[in-house]
N, C-alpha and C. Protein backbone atom coordinates (compact mmCIF):
# COMPACT_ATOMS: atom_id res chain seq x y z
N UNK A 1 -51.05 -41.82 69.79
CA UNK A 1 -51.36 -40.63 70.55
C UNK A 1 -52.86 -40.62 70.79
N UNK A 2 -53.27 -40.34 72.09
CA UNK A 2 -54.69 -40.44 72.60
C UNK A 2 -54.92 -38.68 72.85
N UNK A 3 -55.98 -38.00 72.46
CA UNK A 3 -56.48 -37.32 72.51
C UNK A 3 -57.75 -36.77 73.34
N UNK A 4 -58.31 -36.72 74.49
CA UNK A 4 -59.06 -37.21 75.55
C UNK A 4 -59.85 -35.61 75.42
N UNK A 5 -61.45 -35.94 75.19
CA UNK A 5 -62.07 -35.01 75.43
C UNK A 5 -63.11 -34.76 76.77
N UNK A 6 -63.29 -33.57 77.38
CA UNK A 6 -64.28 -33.64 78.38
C UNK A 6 -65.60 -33.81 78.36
N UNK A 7 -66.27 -33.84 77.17
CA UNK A 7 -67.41 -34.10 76.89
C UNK A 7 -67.88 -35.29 75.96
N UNK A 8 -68.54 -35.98 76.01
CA UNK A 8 -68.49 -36.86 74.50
C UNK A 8 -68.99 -36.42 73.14
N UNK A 9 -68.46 -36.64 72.17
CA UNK A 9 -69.13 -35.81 70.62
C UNK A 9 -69.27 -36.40 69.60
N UNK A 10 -70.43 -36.21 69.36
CA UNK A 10 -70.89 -36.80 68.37
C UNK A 10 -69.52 -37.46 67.42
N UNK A 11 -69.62 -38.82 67.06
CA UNK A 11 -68.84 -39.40 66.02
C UNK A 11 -69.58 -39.32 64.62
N UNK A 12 -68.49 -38.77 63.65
CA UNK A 12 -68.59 -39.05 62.21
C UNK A 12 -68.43 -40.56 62.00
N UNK A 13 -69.27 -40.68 60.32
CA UNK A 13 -69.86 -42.10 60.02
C UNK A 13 -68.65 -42.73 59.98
N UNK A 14 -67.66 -42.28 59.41
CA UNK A 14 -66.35 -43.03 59.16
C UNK A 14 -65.48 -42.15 59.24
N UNK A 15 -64.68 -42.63 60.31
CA UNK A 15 -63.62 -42.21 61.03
C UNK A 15 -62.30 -41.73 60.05
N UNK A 16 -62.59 -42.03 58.82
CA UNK A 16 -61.40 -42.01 57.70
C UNK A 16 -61.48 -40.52 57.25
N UNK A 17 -62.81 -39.75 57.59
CA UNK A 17 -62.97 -38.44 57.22
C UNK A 17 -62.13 -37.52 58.53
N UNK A 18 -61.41 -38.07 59.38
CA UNK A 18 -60.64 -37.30 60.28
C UNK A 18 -59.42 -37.48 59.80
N UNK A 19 -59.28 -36.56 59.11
CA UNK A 19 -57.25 -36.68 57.98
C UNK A 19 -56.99 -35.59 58.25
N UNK A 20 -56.21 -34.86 57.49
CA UNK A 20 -55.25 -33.77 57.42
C UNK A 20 -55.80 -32.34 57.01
N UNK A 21 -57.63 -33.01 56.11
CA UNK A 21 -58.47 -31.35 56.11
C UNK A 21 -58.99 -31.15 57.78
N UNK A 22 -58.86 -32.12 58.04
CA UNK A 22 -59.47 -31.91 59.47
C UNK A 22 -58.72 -31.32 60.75
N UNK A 23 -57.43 -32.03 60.85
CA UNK A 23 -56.71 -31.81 61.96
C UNK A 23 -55.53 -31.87 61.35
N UNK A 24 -54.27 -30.85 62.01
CA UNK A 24 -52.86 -30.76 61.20
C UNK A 24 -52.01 -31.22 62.04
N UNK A 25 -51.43 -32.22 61.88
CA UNK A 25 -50.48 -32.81 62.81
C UNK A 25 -49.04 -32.54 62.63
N UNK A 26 -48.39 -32.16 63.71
CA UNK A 26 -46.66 -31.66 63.68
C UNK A 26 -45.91 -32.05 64.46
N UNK A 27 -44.83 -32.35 64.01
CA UNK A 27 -43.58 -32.25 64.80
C UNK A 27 -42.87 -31.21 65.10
N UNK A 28 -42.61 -30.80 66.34
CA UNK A 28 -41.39 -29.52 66.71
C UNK A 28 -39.86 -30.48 67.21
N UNK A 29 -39.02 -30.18 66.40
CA UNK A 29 -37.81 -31.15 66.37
C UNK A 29 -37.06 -29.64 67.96
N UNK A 30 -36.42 -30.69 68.69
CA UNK A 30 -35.25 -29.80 69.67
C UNK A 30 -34.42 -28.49 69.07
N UNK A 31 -34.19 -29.31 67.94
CA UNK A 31 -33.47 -28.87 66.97
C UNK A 31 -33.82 -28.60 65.57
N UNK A 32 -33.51 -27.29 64.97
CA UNK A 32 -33.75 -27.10 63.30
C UNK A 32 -33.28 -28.21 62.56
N UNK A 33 -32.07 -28.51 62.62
CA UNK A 33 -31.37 -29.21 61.41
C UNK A 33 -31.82 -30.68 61.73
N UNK A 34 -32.82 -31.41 62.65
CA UNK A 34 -33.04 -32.79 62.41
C UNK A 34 -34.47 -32.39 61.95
N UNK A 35 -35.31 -31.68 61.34
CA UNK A 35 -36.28 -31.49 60.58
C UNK A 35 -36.57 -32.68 60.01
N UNK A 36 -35.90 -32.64 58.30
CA UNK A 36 -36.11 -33.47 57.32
C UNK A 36 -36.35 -34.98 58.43
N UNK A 37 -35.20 -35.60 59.56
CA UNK A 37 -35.63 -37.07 60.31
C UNK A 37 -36.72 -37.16 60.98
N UNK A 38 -37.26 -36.44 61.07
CA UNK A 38 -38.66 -36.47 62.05
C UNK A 38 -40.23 -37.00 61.09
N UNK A 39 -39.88 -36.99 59.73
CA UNK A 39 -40.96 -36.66 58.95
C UNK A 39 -42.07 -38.29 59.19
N UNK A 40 -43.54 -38.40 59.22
CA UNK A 40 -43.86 -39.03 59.79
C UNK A 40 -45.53 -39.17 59.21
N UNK A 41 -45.84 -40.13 59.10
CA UNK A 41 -47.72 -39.92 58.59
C UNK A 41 -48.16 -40.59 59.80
N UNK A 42 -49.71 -40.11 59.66
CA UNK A 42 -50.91 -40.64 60.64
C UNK A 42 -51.87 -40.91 60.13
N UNK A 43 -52.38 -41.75 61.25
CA UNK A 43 -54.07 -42.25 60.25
C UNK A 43 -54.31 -42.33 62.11
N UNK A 44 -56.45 -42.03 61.75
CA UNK A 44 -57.08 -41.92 62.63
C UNK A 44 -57.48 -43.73 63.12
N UNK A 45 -56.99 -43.85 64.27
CA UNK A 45 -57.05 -45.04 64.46
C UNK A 45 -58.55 -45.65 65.41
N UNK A 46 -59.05 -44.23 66.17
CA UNK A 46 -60.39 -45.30 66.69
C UNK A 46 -61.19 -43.51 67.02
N UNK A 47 -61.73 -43.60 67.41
CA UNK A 47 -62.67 -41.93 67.53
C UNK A 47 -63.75 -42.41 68.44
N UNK A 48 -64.27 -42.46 70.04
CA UNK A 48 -64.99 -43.57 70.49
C UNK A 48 -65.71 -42.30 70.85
N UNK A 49 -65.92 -41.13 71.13
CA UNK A 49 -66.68 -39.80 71.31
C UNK A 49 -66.04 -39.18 72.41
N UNK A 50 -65.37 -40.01 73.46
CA UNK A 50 -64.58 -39.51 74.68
C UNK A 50 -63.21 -39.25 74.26
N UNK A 51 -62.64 -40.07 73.22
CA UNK A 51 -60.83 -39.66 72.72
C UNK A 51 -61.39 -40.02 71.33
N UNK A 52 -59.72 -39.78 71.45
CA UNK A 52 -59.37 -39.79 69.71
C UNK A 52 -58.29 -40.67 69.81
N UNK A 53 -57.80 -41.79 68.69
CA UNK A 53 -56.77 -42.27 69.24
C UNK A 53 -55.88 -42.15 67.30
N UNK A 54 -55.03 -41.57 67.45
CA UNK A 54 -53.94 -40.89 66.32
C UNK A 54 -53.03 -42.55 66.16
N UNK A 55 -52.78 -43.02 64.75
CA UNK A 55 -51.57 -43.67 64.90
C UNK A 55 -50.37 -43.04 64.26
N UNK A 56 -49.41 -42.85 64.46
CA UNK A 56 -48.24 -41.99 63.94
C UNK A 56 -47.20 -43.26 63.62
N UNK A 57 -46.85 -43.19 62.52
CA UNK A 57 -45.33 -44.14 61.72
C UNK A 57 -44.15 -43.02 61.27
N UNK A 58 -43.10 -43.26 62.05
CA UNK A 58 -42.46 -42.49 61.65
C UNK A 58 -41.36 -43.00 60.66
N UNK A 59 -40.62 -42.32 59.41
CA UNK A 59 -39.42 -42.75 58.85
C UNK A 59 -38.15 -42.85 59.66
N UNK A 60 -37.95 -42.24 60.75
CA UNK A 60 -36.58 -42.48 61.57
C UNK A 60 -37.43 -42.64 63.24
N UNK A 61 -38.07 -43.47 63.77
CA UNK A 61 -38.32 -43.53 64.97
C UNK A 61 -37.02 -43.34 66.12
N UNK A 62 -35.94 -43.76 65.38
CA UNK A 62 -34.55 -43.31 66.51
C UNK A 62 -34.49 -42.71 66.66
N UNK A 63 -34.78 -41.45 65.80
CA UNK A 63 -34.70 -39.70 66.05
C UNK A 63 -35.22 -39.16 67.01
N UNK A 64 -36.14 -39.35 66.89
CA UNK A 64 -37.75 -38.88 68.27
C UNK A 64 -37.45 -38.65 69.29
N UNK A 65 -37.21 -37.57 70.08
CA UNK A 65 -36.72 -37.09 70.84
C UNK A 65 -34.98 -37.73 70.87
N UNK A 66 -34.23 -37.66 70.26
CA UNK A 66 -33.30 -38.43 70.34
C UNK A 66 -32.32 -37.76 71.24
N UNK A 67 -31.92 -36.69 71.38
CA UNK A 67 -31.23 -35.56 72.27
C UNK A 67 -31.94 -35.34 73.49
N UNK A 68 -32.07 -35.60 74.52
CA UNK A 68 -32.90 -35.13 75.51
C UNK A 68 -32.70 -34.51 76.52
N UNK A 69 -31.09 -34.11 76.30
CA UNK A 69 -30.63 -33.08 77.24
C UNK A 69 -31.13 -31.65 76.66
N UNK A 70 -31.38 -31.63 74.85
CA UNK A 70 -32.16 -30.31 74.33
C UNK A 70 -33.53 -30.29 75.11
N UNK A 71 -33.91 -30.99 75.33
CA UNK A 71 -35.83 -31.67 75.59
C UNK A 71 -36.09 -32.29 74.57
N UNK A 72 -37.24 -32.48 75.04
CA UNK A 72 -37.96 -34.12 73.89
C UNK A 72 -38.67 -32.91 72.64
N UNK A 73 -38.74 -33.36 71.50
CA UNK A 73 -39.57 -32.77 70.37
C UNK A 73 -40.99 -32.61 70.87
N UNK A 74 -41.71 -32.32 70.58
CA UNK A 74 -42.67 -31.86 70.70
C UNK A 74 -43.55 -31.47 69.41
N UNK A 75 -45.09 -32.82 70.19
CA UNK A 75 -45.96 -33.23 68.87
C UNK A 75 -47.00 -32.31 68.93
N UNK A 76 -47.43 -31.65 68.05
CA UNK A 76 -48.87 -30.50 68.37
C UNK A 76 -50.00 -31.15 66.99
N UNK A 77 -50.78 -31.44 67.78
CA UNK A 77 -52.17 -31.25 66.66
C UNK A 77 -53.39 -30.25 66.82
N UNK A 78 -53.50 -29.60 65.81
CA UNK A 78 -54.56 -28.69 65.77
C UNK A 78 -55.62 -28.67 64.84
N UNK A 79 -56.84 -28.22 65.57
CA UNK A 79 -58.11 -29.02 64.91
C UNK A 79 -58.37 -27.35 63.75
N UNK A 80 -58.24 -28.13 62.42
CA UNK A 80 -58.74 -27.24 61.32
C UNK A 80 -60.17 -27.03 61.00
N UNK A 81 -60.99 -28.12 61.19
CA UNK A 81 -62.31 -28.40 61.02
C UNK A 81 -63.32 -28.68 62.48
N UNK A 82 -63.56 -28.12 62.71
CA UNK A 82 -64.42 -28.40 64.65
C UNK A 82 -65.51 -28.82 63.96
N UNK A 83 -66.33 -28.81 63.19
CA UNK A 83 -67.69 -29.80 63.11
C UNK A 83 -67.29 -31.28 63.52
N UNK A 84 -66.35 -31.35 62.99
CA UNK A 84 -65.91 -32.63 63.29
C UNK A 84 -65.66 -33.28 65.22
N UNK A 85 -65.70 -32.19 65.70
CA UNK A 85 -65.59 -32.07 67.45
C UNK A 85 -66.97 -31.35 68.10
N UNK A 86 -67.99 -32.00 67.92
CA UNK A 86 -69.10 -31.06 68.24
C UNK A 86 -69.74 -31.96 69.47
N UNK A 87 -70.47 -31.74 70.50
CA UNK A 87 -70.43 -32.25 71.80
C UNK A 87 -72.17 -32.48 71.61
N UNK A 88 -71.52 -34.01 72.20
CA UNK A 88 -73.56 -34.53 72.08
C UNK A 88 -74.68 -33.53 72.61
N UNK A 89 -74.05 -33.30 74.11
CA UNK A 89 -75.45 -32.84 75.03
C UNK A 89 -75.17 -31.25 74.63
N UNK A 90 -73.97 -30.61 74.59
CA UNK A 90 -74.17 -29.31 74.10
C UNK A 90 -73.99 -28.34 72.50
N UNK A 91 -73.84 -29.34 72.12
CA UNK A 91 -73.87 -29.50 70.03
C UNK A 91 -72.95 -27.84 70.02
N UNK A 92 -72.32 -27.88 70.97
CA UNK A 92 -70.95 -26.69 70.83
C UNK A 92 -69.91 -27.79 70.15
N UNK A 93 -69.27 -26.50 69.58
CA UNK A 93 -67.73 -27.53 68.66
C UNK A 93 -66.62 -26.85 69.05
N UNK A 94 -65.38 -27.92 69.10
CA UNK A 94 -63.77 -27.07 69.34
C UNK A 94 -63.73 -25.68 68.69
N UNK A 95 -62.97 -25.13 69.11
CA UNK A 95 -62.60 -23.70 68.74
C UNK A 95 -61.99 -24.12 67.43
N UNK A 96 -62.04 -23.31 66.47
CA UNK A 96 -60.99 -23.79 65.12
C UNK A 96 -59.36 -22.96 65.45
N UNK A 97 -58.87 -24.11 65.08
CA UNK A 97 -57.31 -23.51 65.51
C UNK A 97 -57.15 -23.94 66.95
N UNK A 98 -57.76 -24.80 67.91
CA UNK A 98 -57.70 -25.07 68.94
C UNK A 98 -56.05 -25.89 68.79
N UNK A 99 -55.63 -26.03 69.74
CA UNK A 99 -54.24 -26.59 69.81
C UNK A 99 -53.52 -28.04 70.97
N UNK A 100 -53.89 -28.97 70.71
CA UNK A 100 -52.58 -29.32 71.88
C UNK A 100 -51.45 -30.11 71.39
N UNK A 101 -51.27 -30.57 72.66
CA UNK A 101 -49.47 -30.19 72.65
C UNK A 101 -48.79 -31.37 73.43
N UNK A 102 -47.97 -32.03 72.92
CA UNK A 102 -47.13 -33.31 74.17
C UNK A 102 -46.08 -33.40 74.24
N UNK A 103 -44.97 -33.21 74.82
CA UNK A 103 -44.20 -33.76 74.88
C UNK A 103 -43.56 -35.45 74.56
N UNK A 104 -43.14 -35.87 73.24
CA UNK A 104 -42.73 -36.67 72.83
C UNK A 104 -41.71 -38.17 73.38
N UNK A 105 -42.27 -38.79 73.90
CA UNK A 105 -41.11 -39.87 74.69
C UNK A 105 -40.73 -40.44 73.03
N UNK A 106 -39.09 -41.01 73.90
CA UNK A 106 -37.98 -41.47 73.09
C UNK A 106 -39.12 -42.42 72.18
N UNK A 107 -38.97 -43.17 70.81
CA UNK A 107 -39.28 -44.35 70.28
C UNK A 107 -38.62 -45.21 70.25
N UNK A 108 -36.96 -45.19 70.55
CA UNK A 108 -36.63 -46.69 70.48
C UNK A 108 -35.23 -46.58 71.61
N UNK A 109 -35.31 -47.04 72.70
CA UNK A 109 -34.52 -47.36 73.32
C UNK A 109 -33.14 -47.80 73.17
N UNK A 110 -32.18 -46.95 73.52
CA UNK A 110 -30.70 -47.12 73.54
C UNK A 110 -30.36 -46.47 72.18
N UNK A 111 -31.39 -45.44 71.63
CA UNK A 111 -31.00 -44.90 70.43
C UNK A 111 -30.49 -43.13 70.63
C-alpha cells in the first residue's frame, strides 16, 4: 500500500520508528463474521518524503475482499503520531487522527 503525500516531509532517521505507535492500520471485512480471516501485520517498507510505502502479509490472502458482490473490505490507516508527517517547506504536520481509506483488490485470483 502506497500512501502519497502533497507536500514532501521531512523523513525520520529510521524508517522502523513508523509502527503501530505511529500509525494504526485496519481492516473493515464486508462482513462481521470473516473478522478473525482478515488478520494481517505490516512493516514500513520505504518512506521517500513524497509516499509512504506499507507492506501488509496477510494470514488468509484468499479472504481479501473475497465476496465482492458485498464490496471489497476496506483498508484504513490512521496517523496516531503527526510529528512523524511534518512538511519540509511548511514544518506543519498531519492532523492527528487524520484518516485514509482504500478500497481493497482481491489477493489471489480465482479465490
Amino acid at each position: 500500500m502506497t500512501v502519497s503525500f502533497n507536500e514532501t516531509m521531512i523523513r525520520p532517521n529510521k524508517i522502523e520508528h513508523i509502527n503501530s505507535t505511529v500509525l494504526d492500520v485496519k481492516i473493515k471485512p464486508t462482513f462481521d463474521d470473516r473478522t478473525e480471516l482478515l488478520g494481517f501485520t505490516w512493516a514500513t517498507k520505504s518512506y521517500s518524503g513524497k509516499s509512504l510505502q506499507l507492506q501488509l502479509t496477510f494470514e488468509h490472502p484468499d479472504q481479501v475482499s473475497f465476496d465482492l458482490q458485498g464490496g471489497p473490505d476496506v483498508l484504513s490507516v490512521k496517523v496516531l503520531s503527526p510529528t512523524y508527517f511534518m512538511g519540509e517547506t511548511s514544518f506543519m504536520t498531519i492532523k492527528n487522527e487524520t484518516t485514509a481509506s482504500l478500497k481493497t483488490p482481491r489477493q489471489m485470483a480465482g479465490s
